[in-house]
N, C-alpha and C. Protein backbone atom coordinates (compact mmCIF):
# COMPACT_ATOMS: atom_id res chain seq x y z
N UNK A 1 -214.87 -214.35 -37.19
CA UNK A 1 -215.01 -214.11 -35.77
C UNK A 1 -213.87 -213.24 -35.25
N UNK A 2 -212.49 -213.34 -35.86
CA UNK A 2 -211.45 -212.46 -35.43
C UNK A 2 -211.27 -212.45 -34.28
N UNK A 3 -210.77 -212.11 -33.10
CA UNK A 3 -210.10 -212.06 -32.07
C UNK A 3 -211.62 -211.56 -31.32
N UNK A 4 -212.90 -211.46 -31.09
CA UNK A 4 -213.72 -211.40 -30.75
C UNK A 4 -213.74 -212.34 -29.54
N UNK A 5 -213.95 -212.33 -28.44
CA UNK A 5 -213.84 -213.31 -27.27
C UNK A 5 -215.27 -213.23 -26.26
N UNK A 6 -216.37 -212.27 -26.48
CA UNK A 6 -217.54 -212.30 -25.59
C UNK A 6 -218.80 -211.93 -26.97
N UNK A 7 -219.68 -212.66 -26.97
CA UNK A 7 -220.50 -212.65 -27.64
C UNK A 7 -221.72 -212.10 -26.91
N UNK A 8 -222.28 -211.02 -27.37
CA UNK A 8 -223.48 -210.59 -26.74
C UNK A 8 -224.76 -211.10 -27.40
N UNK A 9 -225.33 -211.56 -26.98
CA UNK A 9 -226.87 -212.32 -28.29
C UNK A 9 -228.35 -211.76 -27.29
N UNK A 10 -229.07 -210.99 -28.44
CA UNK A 10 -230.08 -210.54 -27.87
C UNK A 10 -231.46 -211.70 -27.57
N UNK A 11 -232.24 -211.78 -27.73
CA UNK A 11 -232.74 -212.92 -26.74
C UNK A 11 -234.45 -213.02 -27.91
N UNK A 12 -235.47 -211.98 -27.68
CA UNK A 12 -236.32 -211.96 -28.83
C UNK A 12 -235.80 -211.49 -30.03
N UNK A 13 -236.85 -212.65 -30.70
CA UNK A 13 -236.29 -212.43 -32.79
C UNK A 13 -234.82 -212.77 -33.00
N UNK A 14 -234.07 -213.12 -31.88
CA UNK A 14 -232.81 -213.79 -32.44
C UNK A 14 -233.10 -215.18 -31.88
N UNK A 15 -232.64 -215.27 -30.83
CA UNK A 15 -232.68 -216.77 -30.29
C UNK A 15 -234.03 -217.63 -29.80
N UNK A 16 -235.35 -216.62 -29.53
CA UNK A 16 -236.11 -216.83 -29.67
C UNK A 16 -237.31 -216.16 -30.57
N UNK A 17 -238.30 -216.97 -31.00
CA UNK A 17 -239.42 -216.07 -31.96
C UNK A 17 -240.37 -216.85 -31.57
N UNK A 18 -241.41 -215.77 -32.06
CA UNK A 18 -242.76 -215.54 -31.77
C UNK A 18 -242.92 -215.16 -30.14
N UNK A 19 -242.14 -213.85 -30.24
CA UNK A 19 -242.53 -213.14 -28.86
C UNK A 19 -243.16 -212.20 -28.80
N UNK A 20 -243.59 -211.94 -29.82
CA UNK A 20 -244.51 -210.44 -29.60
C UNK A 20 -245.88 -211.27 -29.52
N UNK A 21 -246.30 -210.09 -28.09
CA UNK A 21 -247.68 -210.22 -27.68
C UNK A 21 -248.54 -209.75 -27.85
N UNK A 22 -248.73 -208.83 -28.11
CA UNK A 22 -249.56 -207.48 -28.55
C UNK A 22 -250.19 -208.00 -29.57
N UNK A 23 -250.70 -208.42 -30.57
CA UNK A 23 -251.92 -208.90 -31.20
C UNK A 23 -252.23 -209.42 -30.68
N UNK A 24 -251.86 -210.76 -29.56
CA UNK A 24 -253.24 -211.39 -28.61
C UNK A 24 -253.77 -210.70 -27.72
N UNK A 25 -253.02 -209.35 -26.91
CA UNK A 25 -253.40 -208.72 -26.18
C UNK A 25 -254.63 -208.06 -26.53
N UNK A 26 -254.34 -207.47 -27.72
CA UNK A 26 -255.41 -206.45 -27.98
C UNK A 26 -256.39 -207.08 -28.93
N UNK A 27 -256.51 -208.21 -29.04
CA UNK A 27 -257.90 -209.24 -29.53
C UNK A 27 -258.40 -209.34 -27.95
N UNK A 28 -257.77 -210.07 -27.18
CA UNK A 28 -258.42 -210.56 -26.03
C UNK A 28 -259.18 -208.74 -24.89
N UNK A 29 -258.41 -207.94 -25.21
CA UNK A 29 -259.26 -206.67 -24.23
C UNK A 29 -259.86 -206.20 -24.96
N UNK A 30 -259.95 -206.22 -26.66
CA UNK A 30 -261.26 -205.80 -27.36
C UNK A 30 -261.08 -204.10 -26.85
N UNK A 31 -262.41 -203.30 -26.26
CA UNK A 31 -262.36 -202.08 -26.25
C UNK A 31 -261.16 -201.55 -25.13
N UNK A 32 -260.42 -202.15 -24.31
CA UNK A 32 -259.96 -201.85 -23.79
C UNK A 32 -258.20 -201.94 -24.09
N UNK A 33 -258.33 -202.01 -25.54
CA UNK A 33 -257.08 -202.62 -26.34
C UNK A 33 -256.11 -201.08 -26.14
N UNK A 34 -256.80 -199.68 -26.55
CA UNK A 34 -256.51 -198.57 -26.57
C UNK A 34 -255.59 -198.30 -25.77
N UNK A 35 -256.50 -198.42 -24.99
CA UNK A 35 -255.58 -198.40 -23.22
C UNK A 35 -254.46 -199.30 -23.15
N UNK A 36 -254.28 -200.45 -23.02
CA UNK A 36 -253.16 -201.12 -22.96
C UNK A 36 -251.61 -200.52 -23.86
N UNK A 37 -252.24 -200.15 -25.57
CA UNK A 37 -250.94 -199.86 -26.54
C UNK A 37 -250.58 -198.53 -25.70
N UNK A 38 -251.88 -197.48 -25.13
CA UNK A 38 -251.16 -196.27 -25.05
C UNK A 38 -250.08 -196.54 -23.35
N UNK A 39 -250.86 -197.45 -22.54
CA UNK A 39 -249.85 -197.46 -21.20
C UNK A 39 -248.54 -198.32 -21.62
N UNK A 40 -248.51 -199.23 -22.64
CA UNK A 40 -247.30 -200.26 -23.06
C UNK A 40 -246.68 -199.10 -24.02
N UNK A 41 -246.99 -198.12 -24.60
CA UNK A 41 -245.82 -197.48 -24.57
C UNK A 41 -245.22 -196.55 -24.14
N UNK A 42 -246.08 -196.12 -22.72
CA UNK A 42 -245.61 -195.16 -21.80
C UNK A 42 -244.99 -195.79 -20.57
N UNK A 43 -245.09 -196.61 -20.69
CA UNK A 43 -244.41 -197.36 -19.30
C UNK A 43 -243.24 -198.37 -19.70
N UNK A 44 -243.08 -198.82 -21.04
CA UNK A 44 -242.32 -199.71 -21.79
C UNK A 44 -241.04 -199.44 -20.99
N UNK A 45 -240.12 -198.72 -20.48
CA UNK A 45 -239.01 -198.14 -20.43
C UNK A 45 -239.03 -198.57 -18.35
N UNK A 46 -240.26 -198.36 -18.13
CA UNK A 46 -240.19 -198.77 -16.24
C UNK A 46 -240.70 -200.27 -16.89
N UNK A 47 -240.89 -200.56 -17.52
CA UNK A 47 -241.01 -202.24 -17.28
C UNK A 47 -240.24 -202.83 -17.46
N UNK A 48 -239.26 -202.54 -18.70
CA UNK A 48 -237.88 -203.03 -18.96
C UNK A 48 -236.69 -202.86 -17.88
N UNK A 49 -236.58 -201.90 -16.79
CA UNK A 49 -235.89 -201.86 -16.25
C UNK A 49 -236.14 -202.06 -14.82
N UNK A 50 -237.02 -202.38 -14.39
CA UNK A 50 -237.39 -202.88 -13.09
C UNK A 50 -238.41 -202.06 -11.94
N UNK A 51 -238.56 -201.17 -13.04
CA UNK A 51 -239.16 -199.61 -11.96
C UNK A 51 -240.77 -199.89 -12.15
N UNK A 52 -241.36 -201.00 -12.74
CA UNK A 52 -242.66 -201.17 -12.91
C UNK A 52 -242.90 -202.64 -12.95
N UNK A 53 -244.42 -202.71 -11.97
CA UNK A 53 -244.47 -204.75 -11.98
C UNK A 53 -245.34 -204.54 -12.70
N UNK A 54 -245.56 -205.78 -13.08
CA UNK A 54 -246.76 -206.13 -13.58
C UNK A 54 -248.04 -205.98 -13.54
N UNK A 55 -247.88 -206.15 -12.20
CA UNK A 55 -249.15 -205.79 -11.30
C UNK A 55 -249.75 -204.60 -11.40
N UNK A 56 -248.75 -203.34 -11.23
CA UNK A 56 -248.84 -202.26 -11.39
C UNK A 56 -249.48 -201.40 -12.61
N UNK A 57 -248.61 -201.72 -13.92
CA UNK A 57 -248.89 -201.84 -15.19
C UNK A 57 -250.34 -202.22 -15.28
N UNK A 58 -251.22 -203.40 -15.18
CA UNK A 58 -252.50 -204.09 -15.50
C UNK A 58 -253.11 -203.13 -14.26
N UNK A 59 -252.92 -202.48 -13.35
CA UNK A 59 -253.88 -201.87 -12.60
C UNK A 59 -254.25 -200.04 -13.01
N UNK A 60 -252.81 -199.76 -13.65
CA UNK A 60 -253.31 -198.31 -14.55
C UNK A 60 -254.02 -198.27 -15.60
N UNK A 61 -253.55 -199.62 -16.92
CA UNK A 61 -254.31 -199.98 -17.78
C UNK A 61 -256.29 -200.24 -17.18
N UNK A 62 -256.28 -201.01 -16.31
CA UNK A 62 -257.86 -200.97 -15.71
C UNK A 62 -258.32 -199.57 -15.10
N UNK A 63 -257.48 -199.27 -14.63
CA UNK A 63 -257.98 -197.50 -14.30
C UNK A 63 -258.50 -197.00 -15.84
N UNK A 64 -257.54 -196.62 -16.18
CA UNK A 64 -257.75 -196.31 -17.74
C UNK A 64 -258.88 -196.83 -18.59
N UNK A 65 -259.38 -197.79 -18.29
CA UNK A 65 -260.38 -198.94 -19.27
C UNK A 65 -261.67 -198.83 -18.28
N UNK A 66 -261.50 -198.52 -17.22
CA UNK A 66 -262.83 -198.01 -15.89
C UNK A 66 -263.26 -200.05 -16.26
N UNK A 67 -261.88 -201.02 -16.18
CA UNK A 67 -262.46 -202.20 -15.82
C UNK A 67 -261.00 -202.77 -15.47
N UNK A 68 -261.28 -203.07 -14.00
CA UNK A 68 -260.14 -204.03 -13.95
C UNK A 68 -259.53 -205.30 -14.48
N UNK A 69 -258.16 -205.49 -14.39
CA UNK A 69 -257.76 -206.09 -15.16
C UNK A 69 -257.06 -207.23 -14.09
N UNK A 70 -257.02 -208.41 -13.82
CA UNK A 70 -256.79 -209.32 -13.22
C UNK A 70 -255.78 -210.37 -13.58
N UNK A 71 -255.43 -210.22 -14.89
CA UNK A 71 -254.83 -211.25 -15.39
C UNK A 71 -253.31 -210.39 -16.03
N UNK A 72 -252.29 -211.03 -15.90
CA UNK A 72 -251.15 -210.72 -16.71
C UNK A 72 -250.90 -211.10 -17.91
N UNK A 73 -251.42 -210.05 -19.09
CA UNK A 73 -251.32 -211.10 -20.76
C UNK A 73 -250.26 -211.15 -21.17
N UNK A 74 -249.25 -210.13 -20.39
CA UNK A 74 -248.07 -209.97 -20.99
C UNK A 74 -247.39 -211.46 -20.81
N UNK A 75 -247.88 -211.99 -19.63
CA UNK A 75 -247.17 -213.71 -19.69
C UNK A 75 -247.90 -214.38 -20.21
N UNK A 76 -249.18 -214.08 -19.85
CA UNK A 76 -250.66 -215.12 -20.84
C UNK A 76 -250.59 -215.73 -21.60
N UNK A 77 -250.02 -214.11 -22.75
CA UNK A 77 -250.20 -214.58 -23.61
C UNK A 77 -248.71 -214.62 -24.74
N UNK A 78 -247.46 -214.95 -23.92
CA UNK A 78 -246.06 -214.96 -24.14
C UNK A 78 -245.97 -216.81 -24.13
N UNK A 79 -245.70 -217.02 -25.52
CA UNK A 79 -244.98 -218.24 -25.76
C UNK A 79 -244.13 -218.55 -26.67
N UNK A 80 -242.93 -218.23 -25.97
CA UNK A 80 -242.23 -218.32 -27.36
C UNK A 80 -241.30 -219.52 -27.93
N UNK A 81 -241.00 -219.42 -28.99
CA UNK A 81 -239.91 -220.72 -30.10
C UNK A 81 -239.09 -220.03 -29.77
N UNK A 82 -237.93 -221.21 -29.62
CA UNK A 82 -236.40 -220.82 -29.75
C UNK A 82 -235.96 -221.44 -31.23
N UNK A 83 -235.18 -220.70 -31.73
CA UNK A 83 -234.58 -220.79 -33.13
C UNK A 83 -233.57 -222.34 -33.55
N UNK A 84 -233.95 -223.22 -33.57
CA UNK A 84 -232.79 -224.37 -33.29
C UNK A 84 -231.28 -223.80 -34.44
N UNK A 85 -231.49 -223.61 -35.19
CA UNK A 85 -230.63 -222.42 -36.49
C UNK A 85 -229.57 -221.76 -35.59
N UNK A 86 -230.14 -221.21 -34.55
CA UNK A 86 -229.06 -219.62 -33.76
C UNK A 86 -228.86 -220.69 -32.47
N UNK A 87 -229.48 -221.62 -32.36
CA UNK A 87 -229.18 -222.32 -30.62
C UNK A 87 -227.54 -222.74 -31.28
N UNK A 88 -228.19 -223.65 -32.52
CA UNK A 88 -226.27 -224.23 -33.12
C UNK A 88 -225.43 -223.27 -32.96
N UNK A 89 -225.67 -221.92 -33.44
CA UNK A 89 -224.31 -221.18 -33.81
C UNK A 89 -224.13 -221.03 -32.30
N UNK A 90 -224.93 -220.56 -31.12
CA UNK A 90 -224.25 -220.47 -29.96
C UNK A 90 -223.51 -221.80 -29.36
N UNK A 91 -223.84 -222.64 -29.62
CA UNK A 91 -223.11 -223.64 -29.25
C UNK A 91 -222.12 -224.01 -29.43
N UNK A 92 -221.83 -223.38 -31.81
CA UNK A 92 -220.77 -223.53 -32.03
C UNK A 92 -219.30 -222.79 -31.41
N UNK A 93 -220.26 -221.22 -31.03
CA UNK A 93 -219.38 -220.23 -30.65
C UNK A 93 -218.45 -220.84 -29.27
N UNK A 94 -219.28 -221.56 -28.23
CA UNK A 94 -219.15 -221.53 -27.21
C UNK A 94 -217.93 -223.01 -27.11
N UNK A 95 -217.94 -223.85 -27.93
CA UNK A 95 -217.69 -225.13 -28.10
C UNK A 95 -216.18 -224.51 -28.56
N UNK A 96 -215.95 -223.27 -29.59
CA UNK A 96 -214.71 -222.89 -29.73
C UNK A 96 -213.83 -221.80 -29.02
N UNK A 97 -214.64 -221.94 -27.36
CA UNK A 97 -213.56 -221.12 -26.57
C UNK A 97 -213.91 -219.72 -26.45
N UNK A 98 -215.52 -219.11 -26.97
CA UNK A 98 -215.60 -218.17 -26.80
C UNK A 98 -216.67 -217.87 -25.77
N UNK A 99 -216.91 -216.73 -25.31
CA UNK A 99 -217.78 -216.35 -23.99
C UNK A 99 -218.90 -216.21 -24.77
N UNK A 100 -220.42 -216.40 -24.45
CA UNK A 100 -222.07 -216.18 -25.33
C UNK A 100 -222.24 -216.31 -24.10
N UNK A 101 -223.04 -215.11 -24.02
CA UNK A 101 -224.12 -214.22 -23.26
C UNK A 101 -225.15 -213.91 -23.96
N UNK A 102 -226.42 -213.48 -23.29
CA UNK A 102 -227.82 -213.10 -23.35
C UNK A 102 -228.13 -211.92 -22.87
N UNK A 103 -227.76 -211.02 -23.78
CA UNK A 103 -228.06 -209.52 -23.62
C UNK A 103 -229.55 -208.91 -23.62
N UNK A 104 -230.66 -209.31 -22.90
CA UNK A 104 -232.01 -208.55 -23.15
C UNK A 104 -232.63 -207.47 -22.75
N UNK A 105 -233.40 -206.87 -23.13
CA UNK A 105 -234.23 -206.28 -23.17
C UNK A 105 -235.72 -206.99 -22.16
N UNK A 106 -236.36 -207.37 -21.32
CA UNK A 106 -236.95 -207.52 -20.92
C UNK A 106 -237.94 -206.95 -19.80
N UNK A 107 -239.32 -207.64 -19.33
CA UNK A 107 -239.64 -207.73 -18.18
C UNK A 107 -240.08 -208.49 -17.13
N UNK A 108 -240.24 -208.77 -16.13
CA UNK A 108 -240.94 -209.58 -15.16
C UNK A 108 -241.87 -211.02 -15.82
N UNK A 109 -242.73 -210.36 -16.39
CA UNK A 109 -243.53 -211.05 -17.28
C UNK A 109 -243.24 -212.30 -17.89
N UNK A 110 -242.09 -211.59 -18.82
CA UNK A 110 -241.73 -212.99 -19.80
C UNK A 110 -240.37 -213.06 -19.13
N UNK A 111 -239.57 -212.71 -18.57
CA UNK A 111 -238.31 -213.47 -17.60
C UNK A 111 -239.05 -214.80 -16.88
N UNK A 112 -240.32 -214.62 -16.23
CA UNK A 112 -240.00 -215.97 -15.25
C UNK A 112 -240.67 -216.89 -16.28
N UNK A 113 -240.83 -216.53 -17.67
CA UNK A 113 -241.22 -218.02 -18.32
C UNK A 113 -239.80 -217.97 -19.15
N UNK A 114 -239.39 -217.18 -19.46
CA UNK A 114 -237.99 -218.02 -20.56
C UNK A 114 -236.65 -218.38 -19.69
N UNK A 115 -236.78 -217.79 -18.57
CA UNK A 115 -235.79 -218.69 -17.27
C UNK A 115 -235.10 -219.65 -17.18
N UNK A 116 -236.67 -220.31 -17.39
CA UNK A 116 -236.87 -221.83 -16.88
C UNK A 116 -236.67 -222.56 -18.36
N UNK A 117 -236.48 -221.73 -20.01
CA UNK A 117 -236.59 -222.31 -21.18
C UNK A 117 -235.03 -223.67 -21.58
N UNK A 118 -234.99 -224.32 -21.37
CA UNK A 118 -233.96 -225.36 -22.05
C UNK A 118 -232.69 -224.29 -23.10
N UNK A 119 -233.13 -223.37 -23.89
CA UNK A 119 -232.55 -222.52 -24.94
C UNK A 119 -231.42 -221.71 -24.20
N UNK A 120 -232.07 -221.63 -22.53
CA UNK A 120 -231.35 -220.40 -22.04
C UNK A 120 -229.63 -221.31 -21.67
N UNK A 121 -230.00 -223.03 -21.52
CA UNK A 121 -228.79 -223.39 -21.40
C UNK A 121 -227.45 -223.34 -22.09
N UNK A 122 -228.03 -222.63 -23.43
CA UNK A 122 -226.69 -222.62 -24.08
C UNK A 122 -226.33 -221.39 -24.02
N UNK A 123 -226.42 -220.42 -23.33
CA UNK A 123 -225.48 -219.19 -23.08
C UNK A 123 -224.80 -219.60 -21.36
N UNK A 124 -224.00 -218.74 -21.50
CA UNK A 124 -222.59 -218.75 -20.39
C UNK A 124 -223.35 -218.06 -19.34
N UNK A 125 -224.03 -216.89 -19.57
CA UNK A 125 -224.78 -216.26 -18.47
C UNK A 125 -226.02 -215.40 -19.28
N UNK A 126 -226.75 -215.00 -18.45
CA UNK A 126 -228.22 -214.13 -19.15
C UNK A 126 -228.29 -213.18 -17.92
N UNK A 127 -228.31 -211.88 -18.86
CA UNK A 127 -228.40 -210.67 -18.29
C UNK A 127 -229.57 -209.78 -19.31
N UNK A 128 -230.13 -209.94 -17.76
CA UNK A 128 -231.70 -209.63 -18.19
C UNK A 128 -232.34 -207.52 -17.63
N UNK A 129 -232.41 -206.80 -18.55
CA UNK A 129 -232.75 -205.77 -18.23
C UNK A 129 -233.40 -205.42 -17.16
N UNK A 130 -234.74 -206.01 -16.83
CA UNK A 130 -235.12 -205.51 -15.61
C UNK A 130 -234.45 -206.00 -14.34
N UNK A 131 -233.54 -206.57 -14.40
CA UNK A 131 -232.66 -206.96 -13.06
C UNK A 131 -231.71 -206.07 -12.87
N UNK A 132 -231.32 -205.48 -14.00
CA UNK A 132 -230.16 -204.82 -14.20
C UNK A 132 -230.41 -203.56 -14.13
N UNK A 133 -231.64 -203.30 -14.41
CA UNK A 133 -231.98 -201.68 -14.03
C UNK A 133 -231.48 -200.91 -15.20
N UNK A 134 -231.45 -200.90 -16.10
CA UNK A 134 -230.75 -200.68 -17.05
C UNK A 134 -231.23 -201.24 -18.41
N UNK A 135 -231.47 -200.37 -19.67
CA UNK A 135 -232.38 -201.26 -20.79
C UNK A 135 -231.24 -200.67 -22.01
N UNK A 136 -231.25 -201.52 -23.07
CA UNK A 136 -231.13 -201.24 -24.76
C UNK A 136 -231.62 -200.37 -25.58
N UNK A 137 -231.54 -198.87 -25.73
CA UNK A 137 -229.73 -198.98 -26.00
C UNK A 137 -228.84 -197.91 -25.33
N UNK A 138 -229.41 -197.79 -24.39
CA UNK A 138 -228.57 -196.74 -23.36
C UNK A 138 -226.79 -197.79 -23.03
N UNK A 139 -225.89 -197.12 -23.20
CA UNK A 139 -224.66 -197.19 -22.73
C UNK A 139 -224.47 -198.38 -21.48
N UNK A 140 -225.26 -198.05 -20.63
CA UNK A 140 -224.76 -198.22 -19.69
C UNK A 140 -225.34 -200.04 -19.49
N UNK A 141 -226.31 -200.46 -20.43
CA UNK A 141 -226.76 -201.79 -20.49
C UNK A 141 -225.28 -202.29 -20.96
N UNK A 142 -224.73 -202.13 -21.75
CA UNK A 142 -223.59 -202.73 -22.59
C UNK A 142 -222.42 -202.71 -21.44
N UNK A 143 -222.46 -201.55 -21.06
CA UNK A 143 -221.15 -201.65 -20.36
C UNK A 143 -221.43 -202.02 -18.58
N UNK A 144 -222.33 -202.45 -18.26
CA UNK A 144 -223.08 -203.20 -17.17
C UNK A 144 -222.30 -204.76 -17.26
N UNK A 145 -222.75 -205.38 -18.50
CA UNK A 145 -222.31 -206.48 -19.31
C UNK A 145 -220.65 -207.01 -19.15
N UNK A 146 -220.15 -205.53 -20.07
CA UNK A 146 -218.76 -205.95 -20.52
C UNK A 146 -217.85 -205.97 -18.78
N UNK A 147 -218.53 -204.75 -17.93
CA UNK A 147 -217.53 -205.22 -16.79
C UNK A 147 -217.42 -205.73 -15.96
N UNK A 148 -219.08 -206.92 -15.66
CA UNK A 148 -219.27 -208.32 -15.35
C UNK A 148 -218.34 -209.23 -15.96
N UNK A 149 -218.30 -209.03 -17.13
CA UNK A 149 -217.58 -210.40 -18.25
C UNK A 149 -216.08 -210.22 -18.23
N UNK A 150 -215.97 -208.47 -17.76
CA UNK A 150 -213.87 -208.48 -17.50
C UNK A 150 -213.77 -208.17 -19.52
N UNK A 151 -214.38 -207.74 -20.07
CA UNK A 151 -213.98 -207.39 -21.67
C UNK A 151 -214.22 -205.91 -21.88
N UNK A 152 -213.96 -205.53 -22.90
CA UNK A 152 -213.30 -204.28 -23.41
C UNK A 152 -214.15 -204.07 -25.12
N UNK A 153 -214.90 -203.20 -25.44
CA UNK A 153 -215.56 -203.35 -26.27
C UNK A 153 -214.85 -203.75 -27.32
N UNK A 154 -213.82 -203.66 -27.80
CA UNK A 154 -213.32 -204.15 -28.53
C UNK A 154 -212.70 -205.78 -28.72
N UNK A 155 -213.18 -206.48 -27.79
CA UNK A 155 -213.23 -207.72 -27.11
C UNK A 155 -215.03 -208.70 -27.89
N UNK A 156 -215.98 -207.82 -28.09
CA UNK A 156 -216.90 -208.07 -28.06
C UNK A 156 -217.69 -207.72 -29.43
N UNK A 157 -218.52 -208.90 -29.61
CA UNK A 157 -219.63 -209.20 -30.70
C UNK A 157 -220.93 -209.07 -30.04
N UNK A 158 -221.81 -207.85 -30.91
CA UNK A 158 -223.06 -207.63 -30.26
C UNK A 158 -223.93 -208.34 -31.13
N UNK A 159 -225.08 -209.03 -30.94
CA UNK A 159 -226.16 -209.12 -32.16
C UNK A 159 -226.99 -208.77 -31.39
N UNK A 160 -228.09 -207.90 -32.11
CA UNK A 160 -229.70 -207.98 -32.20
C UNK A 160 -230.50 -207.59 -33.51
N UNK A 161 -231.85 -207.66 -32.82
CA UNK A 161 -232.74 -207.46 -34.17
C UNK A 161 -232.95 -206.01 -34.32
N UNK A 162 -232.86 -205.13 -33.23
CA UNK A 162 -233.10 -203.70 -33.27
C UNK A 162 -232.14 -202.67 -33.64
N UNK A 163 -232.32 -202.23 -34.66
CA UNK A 163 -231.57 -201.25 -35.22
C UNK A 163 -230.49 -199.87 -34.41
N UNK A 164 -231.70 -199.83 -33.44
CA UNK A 164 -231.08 -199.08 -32.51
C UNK A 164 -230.28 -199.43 -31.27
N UNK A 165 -231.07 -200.69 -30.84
CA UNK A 165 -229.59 -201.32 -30.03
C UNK A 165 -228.17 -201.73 -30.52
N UNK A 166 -228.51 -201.94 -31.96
CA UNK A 166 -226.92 -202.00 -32.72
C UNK A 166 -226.14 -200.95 -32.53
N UNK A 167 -227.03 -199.68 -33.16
CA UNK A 167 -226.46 -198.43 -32.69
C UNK A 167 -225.39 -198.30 -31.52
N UNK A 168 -226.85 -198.54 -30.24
CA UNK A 168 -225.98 -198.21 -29.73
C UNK A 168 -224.94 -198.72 -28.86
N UNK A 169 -224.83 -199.86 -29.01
CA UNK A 169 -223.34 -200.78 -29.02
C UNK A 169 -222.35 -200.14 -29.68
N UNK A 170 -222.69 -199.81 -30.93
CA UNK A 170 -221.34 -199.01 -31.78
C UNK A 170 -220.53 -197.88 -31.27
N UNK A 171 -221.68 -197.47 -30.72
CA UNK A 171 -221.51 -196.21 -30.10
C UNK A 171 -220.38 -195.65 -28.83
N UNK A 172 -220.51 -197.29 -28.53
CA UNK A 172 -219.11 -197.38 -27.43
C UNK A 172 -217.79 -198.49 -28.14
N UNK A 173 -217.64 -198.71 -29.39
CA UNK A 173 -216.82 -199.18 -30.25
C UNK A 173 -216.66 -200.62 -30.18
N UNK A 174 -218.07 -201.34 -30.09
CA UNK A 174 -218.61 -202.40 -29.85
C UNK A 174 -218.95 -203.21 -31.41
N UNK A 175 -218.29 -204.27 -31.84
CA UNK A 175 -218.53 -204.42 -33.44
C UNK A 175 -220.11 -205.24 -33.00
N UNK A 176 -221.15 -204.77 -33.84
CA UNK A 176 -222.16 -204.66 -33.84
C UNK A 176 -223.07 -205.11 -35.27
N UNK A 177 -224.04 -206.29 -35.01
CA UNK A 177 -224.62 -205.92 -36.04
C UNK A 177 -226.00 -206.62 -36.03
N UNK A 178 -227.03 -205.85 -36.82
CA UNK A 178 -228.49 -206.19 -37.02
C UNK A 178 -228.84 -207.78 -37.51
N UNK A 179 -229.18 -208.48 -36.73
CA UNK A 179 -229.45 -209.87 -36.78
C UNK A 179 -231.04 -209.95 -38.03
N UNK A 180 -230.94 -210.42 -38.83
CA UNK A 180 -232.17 -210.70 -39.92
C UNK A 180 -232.12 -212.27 -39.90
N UNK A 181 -231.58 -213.24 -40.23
CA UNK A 181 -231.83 -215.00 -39.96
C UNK A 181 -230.34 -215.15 -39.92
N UNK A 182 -230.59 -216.95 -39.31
CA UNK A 182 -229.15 -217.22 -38.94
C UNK A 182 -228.35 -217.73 -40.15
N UNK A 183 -228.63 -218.09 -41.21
CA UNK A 183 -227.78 -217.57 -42.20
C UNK A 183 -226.97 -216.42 -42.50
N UNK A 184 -227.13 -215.22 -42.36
CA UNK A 184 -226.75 -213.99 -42.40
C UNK A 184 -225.80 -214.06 -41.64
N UNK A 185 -226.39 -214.58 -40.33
CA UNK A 185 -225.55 -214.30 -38.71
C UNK A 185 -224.54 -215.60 -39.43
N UNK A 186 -224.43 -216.80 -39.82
CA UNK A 186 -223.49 -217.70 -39.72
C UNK A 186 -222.23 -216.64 -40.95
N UNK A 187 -222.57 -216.37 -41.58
CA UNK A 187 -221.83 -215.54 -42.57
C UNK A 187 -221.08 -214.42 -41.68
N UNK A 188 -221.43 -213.86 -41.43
CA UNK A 188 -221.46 -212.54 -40.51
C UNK A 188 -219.78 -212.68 -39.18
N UNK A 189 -220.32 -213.81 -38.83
CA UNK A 189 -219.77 -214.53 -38.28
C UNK A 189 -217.99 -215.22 -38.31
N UNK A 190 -218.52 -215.64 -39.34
CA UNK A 190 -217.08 -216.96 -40.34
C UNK A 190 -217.58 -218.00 -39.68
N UNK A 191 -218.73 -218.39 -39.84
CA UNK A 191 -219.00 -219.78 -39.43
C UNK A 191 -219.30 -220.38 -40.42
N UNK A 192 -218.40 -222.18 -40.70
CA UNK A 192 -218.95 -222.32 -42.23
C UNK A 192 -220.80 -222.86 -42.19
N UNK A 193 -221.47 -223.12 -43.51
CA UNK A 193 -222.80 -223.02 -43.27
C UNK A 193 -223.03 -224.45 -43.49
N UNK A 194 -223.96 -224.15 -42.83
CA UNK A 194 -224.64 -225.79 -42.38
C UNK A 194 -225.47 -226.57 -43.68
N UNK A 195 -225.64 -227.24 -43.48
CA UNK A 195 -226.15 -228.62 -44.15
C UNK A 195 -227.64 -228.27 -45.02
């Protein structure tokens, strides 16, 4: 852990799994599946950062599909596990004096269900992209973060699952690294390994 004092922890595929939605999405709209992948990845970037609701999103997708769309699957059909494996190590982190935060990537959608999740109690604070106006892995998400928290990238441990948000944490001299299971991460770490 070394002199590391703010822990950044990304939120899907680390602390929680089974968040991807998109195979139930596009079973449940059937012909209108097209439409959804091509507007979810043209709009991915205003949903993550606050410049697009939900509402909005499911009413271009129904333009697009010439059938409206009434329902939000992006929460529908969002349920996710939290990792009990990565809940310990934050606990352990936090239990020895260090700052754990919840660095995400998110939107509207699945914020007001993992909110309210029990998992979110073991971080210090959760800083959630579309509040912040600001998404992973642009600069300015990280350093949004560090000058809320009063740290200095060199102060700070990033994890996620995305290759490119590691990036670009590094990028501002942020020790950084690609989360694969919490074994790895307890190693990674200097945490000794569990039972």
């Amino acid at each position: 852990m070394g002199n590391r004092q703010l822990y950044i922890f990304d939120l899907g595929n680390v602390v929680l799994q089974q968040v991807d939605v998109t195979p139930a999405i596009v079973s449940i709209l059937a012909d209108a599946a097209e439409h959804y992948l091509y507007r979810y990845e043209f709009h991915l970037d205003e949903l993550m950062t606050g410049r697009m609701s939900a509402a909005d999103f499911w009413a271009t997708v129904g333009k697009d599909a010439k059938t409206p769309i009434a329902v939000d699957y992006l929460a529908e059909c969002f349920s996710p596990v939290p990792d009990p494996a990565v809940i310990k190590i934050l606990d352990e982190l936090r239990a020895s004096g260090k700052r754990v935060v919840c660095g995400t990537n998110t939107y509207e959608s699945h914020y007001q269900i993992f909110k309210d999740l029990e998992a979110l109690t073991h971080f210090d604070e959760v800083y959630a992209s579309q509040i912040m106006g600001c998404a992973k892995p642009e600069g300015a998400f990280y350093t949004y973060i560090m000058e809320r928290e009063g740290f200095s990238p060199e102060d700070v441990f990033f994890i996620d699952d995305k290759l490119e948000n590691v990036i670009g944490a590094k990028a501002l001299g942020i020790t950084a690294i690609q989360f694969f299971d919490a074994v790895e991460l307890r190693i990674a770490l200097d945490l000794p390994p569990t039972e």
